[in-house]
C-alpha atoms as a PDB file:
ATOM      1  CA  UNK A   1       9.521  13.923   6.656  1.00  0.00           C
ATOM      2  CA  UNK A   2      10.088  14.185   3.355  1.00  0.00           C
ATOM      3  CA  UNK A   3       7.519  16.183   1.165  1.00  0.00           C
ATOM      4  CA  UNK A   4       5.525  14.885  -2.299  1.00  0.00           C
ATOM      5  CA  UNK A   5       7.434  18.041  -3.902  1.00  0.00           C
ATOM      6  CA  UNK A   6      10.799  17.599  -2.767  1.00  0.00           C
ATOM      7  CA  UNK A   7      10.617  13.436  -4.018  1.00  0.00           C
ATOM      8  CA  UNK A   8       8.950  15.160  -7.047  1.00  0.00           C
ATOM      9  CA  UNK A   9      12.359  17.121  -7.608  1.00  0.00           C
ATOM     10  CA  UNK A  10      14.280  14.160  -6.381  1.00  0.00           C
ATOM     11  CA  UNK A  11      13.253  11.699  -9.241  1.00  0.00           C
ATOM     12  CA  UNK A  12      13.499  14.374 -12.138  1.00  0.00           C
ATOM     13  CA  UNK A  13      16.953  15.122 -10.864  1.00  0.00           C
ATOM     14  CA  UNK A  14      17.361  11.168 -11.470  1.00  0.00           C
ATOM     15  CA  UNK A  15      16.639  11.876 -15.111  1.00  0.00           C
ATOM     16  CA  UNK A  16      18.815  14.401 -16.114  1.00  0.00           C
ATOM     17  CA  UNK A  17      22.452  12.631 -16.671  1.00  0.00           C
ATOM     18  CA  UNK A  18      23.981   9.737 -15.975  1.00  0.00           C
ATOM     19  CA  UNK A  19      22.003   5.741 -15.406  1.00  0.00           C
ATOM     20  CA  UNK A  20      20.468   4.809 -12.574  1.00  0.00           C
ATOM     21  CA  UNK A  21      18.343   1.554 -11.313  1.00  0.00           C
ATOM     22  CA  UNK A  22      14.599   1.910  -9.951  1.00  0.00           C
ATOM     23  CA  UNK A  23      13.960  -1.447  -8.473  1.00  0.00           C
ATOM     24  CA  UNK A  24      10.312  -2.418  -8.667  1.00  0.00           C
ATOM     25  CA  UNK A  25       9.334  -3.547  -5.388  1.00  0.00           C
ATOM     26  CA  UNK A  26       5.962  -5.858  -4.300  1.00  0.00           C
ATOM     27  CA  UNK A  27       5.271  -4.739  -0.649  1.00  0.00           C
ATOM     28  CA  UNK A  28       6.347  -2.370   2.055  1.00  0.00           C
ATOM     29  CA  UNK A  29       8.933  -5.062   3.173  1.00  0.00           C
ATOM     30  CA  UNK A  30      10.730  -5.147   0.233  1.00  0.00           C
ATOM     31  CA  UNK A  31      10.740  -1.753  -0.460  1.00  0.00           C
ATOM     32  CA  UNK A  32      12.156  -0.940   2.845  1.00  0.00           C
ATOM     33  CA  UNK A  33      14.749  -4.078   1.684  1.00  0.00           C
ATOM     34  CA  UNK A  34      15.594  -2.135  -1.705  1.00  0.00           C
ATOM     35  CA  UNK A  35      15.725   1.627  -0.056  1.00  0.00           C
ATOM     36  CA  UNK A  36      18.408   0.427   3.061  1.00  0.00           C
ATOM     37  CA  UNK A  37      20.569  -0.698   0.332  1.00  0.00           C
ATOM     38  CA  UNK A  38      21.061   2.276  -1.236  1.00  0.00           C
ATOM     39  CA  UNK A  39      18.373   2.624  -4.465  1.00  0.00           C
ATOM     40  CA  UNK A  40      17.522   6.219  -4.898  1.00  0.00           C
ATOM     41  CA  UNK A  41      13.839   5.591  -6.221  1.00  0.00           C
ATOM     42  CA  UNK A  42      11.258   2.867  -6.353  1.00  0.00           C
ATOM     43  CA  UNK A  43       8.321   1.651  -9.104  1.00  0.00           C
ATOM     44  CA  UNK A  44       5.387  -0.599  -8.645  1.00  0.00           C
ATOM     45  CA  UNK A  45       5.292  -3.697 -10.681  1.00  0.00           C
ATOM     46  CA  UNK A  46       1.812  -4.804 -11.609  1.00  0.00           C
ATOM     47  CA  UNK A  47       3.103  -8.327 -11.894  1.00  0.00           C
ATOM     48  CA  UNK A  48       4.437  -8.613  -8.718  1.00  0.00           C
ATOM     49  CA  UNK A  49       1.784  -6.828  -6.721  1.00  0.00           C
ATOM     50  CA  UNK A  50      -0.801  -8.840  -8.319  1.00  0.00           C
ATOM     51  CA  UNK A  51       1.188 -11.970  -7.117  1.00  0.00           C
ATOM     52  CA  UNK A  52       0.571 -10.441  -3.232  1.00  0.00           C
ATOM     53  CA  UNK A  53      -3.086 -10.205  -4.278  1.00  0.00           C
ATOM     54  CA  UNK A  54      -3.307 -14.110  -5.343  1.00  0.00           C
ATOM     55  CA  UNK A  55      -3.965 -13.112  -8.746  1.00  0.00           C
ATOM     56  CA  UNK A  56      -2.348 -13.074 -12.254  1.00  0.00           C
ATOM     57  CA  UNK A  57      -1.103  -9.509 -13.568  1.00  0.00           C
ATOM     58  CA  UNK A  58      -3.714  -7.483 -15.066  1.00  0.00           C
ATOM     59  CA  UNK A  59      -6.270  -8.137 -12.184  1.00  0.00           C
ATOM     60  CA  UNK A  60      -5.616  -5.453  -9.521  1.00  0.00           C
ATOM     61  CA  UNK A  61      -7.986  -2.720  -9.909  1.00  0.00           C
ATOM     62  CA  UNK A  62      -7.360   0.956  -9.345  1.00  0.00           C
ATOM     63  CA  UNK A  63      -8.759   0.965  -5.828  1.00  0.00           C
ATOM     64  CA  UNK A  64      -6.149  -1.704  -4.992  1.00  0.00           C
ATOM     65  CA  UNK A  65      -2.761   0.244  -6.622  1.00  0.00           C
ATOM     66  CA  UNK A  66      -3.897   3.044  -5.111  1.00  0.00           C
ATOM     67  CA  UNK A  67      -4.021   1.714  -1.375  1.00  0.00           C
ATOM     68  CA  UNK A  68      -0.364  -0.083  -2.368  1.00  0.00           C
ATOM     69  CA  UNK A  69       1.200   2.938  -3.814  1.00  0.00           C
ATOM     70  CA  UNK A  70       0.311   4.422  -0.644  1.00  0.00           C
ATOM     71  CA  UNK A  71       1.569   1.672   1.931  1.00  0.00           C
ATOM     72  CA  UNK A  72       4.831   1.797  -0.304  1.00  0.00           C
ATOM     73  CA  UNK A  73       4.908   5.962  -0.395  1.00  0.00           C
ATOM     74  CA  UNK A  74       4.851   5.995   3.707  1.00  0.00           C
ATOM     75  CA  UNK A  75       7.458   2.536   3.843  1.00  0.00           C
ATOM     76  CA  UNK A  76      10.560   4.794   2.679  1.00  0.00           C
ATOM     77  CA  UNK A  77      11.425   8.313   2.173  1.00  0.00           C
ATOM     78  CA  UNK A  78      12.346   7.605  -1.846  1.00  0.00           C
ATOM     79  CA  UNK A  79      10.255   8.539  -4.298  1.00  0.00           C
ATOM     80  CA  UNK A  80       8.216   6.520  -6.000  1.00  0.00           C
ATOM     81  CA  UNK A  81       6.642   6.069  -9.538  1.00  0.00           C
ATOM     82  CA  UNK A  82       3.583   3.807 -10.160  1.00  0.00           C
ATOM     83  CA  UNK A  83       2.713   0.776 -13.051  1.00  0.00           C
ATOM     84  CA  UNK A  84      -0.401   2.310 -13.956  1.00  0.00           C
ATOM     85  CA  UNK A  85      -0.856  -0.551 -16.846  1.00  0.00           C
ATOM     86  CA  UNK A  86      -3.407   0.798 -19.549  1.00  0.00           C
ATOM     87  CA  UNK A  87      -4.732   3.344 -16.527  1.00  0.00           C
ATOM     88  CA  UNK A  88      -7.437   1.279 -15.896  1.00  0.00           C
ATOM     89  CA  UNK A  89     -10.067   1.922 -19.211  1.00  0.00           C
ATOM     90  CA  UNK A  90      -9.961   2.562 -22.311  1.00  0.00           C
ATOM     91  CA  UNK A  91     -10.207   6.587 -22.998  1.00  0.00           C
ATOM     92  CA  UNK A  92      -7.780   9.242 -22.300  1.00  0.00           C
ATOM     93  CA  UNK A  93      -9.742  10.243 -19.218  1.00  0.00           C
ATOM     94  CA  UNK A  94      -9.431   7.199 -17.673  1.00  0.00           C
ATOM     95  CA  UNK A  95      -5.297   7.607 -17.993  1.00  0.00           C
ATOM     96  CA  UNK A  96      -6.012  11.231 -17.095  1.00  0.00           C
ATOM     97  CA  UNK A  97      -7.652   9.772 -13.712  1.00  0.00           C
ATOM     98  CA  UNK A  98      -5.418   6.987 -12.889  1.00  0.00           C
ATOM     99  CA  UNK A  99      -2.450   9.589 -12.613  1.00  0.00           C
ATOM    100  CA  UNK A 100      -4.403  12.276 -10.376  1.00  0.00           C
ATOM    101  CA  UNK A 101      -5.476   9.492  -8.154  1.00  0.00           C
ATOM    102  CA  UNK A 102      -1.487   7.795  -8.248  1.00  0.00           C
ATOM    103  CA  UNK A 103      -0.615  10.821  -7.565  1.00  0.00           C
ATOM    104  CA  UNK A 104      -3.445  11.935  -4.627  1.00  0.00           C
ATOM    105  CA  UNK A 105      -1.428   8.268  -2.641  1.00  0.00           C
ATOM    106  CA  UNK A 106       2.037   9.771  -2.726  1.00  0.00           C
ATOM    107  CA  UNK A 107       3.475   8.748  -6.174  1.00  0.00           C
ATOM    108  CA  UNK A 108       5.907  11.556  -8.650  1.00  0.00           C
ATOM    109  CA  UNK A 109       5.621   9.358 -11.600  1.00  0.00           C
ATOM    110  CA  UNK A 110       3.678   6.497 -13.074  1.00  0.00           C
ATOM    111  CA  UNK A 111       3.541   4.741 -16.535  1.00  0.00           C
ATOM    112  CA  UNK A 112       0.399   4.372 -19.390  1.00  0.00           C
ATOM    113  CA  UNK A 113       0.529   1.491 -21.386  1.00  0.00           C
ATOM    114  CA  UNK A 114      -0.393   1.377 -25.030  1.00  0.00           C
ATOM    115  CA  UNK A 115      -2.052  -2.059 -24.793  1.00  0.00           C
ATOM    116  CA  UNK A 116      -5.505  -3.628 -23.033  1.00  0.00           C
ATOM    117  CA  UNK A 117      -5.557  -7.200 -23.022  1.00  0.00           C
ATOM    118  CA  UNK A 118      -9.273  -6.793 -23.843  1.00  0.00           C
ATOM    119  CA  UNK A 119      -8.055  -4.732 -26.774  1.00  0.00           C
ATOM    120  CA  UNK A 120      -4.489  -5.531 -27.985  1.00  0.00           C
ATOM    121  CA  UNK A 121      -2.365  -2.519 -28.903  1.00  0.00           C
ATOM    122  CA  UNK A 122      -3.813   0.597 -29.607  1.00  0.00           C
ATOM    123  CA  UNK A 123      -3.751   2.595 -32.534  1.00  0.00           C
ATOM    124  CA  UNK A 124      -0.855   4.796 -32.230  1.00  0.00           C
ATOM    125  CA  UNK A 125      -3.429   8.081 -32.484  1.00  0.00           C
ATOM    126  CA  UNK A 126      -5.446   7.139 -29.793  1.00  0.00           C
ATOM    127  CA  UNK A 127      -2.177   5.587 -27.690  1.00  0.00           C
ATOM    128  CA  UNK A 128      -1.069   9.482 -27.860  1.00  0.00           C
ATOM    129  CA  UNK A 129      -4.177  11.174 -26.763  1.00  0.00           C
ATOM    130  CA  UNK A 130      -4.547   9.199 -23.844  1.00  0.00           C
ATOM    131  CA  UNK A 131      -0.781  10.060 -23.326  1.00  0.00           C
ATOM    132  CA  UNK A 132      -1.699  13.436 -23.974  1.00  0.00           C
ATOM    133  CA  UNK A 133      -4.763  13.462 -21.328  1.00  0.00           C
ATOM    134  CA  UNK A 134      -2.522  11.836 -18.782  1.00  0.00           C
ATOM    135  CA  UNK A 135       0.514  14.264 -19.416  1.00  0.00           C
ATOM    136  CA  UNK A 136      -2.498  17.221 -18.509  1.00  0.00           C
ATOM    137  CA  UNK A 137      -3.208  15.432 -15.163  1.00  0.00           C
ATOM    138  CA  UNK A 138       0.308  15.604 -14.189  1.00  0.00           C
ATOM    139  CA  UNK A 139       0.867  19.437 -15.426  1.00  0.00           C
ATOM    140  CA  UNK A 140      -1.884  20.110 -13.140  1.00  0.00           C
ATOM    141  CA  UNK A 141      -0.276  18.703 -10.078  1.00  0.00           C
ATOM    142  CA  UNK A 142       1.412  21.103  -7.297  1.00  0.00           C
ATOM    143  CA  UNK A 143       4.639  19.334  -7.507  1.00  0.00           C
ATOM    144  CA  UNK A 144       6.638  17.184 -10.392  1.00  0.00           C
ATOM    145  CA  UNK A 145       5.313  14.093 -11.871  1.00  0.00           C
ATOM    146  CA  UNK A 146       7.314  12.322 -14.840  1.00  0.00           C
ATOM    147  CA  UNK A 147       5.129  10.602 -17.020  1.00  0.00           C
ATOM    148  CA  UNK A 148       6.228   7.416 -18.298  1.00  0.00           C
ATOM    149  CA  UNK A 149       4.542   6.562 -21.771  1.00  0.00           C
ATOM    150  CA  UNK A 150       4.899   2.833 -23.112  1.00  0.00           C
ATOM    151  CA  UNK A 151       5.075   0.813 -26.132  1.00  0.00           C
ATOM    152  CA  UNK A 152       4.130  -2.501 -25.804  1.00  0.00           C
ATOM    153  CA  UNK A 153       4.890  -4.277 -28.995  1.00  0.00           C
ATOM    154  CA  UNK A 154       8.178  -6.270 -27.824  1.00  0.00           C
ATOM    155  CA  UNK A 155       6.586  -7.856 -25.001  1.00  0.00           C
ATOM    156  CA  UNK A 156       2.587  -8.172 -27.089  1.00  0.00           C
ATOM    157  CA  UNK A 157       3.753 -10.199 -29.994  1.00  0.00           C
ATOM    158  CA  UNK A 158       4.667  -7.156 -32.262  1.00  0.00           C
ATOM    159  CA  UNK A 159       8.489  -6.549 -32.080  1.00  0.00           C
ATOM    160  CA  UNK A 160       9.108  -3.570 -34.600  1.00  0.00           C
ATOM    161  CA  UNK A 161      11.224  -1.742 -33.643  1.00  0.00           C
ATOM    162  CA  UNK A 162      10.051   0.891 -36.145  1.00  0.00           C
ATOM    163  CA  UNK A 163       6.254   0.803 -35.195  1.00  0.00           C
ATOM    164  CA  UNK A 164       7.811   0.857 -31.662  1.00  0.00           C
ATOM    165  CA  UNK A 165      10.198   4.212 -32.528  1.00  0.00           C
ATOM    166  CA  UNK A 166       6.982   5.643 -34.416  1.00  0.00           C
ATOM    167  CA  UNK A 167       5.193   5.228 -31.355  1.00  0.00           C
ATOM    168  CA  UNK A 168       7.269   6.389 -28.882  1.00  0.00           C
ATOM    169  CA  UNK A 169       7.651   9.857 -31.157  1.00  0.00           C
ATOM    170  CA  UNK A 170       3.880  10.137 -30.901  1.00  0.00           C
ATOM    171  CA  UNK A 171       4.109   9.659 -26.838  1.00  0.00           C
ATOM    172  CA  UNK A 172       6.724  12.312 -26.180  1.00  0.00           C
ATOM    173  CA  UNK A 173       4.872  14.628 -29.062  1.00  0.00           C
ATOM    174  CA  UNK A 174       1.943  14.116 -26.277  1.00  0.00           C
ATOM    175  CA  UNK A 175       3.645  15.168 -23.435  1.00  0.00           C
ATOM    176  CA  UNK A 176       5.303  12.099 -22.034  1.00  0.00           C
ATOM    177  CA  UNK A 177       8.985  12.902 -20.021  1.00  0.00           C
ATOM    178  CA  UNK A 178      10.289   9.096 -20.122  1.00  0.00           C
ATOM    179  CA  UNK A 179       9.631   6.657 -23.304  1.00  0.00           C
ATOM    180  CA  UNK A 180       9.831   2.773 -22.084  1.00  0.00           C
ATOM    181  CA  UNK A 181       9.326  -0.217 -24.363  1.00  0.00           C
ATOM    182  CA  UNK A 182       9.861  -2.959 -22.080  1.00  0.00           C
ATOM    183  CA  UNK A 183      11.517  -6.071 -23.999  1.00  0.00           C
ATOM    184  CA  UNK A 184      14.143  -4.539 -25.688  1.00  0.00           C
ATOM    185  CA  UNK A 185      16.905  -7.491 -26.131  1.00  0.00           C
ATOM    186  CA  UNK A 186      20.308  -5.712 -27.466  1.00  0.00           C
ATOM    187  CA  UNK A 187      22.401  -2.906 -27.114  1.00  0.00           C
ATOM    188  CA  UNK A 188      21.360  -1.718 -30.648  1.00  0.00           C
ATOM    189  CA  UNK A 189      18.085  -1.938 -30.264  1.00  0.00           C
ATOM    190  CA  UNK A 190      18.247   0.782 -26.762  1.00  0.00           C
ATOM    191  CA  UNK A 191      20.536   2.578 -28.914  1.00  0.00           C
ATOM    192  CA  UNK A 192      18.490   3.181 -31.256  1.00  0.00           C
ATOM    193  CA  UNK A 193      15.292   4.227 -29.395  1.00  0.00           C
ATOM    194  CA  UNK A 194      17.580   6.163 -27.543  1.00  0.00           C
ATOM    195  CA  UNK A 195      18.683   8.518 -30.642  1.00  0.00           C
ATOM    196  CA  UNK A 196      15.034   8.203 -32.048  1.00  0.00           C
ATOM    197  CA  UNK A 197      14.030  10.722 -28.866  1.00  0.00           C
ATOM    198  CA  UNK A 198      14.700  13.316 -27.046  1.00  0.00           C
ATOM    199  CA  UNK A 199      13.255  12.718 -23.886  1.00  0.00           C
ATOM    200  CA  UNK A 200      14.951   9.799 -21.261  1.00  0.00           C
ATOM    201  CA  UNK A 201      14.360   6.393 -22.195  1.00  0.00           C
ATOM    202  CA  UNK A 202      13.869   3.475 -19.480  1.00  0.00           C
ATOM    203  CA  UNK A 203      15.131   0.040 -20.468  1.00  0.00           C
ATOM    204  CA  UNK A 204      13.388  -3.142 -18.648  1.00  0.00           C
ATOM    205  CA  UNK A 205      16.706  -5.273 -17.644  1.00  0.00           C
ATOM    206  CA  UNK A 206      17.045  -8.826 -18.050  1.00  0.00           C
ATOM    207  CA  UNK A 207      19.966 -11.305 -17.671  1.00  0.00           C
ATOM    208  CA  UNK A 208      21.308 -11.182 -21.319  1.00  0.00           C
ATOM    209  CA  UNK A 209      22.263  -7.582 -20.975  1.00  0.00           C
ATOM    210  CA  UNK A 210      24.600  -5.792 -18.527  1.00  0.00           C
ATOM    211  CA  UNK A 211      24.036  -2.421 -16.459  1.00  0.00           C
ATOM    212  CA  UNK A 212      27.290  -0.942 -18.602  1.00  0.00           C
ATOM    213  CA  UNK A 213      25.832  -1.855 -21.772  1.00  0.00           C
ATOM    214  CA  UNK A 214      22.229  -0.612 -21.238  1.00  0.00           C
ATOM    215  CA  UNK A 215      23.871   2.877 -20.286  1.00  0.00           C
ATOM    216  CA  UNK A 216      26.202   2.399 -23.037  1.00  0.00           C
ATOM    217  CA  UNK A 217      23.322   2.644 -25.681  1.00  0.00           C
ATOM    218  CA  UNK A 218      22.135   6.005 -24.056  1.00  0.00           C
ATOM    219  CA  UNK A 219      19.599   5.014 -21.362  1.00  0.00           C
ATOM    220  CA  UNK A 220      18.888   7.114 -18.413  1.00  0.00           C
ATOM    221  CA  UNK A 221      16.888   4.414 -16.107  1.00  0.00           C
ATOM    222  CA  UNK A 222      16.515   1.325 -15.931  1.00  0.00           C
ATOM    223  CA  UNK A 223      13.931  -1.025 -13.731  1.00  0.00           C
ATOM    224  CA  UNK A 224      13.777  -4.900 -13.633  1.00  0.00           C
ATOM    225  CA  UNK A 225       9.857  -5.056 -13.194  1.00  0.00           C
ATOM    226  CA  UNK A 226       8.552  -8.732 -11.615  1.00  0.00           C
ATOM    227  CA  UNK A 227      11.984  -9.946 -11.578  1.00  0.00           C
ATOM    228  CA  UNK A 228      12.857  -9.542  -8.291  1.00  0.00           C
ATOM    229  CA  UNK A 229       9.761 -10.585  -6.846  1.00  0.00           C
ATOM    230  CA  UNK A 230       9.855 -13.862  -8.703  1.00  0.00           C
ATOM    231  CA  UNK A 231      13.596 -14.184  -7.177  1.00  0.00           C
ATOM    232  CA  UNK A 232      11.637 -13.848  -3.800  1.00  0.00           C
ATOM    233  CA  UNK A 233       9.143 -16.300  -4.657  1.00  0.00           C
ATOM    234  CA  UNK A 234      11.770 -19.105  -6.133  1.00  0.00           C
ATOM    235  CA  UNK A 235      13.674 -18.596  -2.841  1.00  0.00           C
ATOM    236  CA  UNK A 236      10.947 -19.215  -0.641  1.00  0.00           C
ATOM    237  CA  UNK A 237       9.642 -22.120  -2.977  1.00  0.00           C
ATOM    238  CA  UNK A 238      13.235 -23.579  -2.792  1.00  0.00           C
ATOM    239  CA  UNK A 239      13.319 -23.258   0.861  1.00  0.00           C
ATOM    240  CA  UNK A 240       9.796 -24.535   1.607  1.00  0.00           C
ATOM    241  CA  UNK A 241      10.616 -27.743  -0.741  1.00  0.00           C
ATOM    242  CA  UNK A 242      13.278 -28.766   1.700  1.00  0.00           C
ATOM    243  CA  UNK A 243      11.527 -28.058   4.350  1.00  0.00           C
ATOM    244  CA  UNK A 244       8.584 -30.450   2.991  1.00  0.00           C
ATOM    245  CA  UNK A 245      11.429 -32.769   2.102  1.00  0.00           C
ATOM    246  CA  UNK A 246      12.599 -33.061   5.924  1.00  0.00           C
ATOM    247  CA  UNK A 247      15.409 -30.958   5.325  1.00  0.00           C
ATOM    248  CA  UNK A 248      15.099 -27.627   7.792  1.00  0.00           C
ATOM    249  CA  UNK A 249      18.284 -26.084   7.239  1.00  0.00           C
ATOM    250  CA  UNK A 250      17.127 -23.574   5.049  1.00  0.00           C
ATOM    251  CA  UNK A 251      15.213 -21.816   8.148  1.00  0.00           C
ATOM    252  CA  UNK A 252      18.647 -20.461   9.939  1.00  0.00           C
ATOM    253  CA  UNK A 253      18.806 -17.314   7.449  1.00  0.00           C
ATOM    254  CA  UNK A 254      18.781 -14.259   9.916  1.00  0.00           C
ATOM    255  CA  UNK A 255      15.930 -11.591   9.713  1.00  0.00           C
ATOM    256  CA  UNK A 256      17.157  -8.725   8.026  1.00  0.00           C
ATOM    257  CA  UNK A 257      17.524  -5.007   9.221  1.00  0.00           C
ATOM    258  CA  UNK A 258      16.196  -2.788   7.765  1.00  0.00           C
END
């Protein structure tokens, strides 16, 4: 066994040099999947859970990423950090609340949006204090839990990068220990978020960008949120087409250990 304080070490160690991937697994299967080949640490995707749930992202309420954090917490000894969306409300006690309870199901990290579909994007002085309320939960825990704060303009219809550097300030100014604005396209766009803060910076991957270049521009971690679980999903859509076609060959690929 492998205690909530020694993971907690475990994933800060992640962030203090070098680049490493946290691949954002959907269920205790594939989490098992991603830890027997080698990943050091694992993050929720909202996304992809939701997709488990029947339901579009957005729709999975606290209750339900709680019970998942914890089915994916017991599934692998790595530790684990949690999609916490906009923490589930509006005010910073509701961020404050969805990273005690993350936390209370296993979890050393979890990220708080700046955006409630609801809403839109918040304004950047209310963003921060619910950063703020949620960085107090997780100074209050017994072991370490890095708090992932997140601007949501690329990926909301706002891509400026300066709003999105101005915001980020404001986040680690709160107390945040990663800065994430998923959507970044270009090397010189991580680059410079990456020399706008102090704190480590996680990039969201996508196809246009390597793994050398994204540490290249100065970022410490990266994750690939629903992407893999919409790999899974196009496999076994693929597959299921030929077997509605007749075809049954794709049914001889063998179960893997894990």
């Amino acid at each position: 066994m492998i205690s909530q304080e020694e993971k907690g070490a475990r994933f800060t160690a992640l962030h203090e040099s070098g680049t490493f991937v946290s691949p954002n697994p959907w269920d205790a299967g594939s989490a098992r999947v991603l830890a027997a080949l080698g990943f050091e640490a694992l993050a929720t995707t909202s996304s992809g859970f939701a997709f488990t749930l029947g339901r579009p992202d957005g729709e999975a309420t606290l209750d339900e990423v709680v019970a998942h954090t914890a089915e994916l917490d017991a599934a692998t000894k790595l530790p684990v950090s949690v999609d916490l969306e906009n923490g589930y409300g509006p005010e910073p006690a509701d961020a404050a609340a969805a990273v005690a309870r993350a936390a209370g199901a296993g979890a050393v990290g979890g990220s708080i949006e700046d955006f409630a579909p609801s809403e839109g994007i918040y304004p950047v002085d209310h963003a921060a204090e619910r950063i703020e309320a949620a960085s107090h939960a997780a100074r209050a825990l017994a072991f370490p839990f890095i708090l992932t704060g997140r601007a949501e303009n690329h990926i909301r219809g706002n891509p400026d990068l300066g709003d999105t550097i101005a915001r980020l300030q404001a986040y680690e100014a709160a107390g945040a220990d990663v800065l994430y604005a998923p959507g970044l396209r270009t090397p010189d766009e991580i680059r410079a978020v990456c020399e706008a803060v102090s704190k480590p910076v996680n990039v969201l991957a996508h196809p246009g960008l390597t793994l050398d270049e994204i540490a290249d521009a100065g970022a410490r971690r990266v994750s690939v949120g629903g992407a893999l679980a919409w790999a899974a999903v196009e496999g076994f859509a693929d597959a299921a087409r030929r077997v509605a076609s007749g075809d049954l060959s794709a049914l001889g690929a063998p179960t893997p250990s894990m």
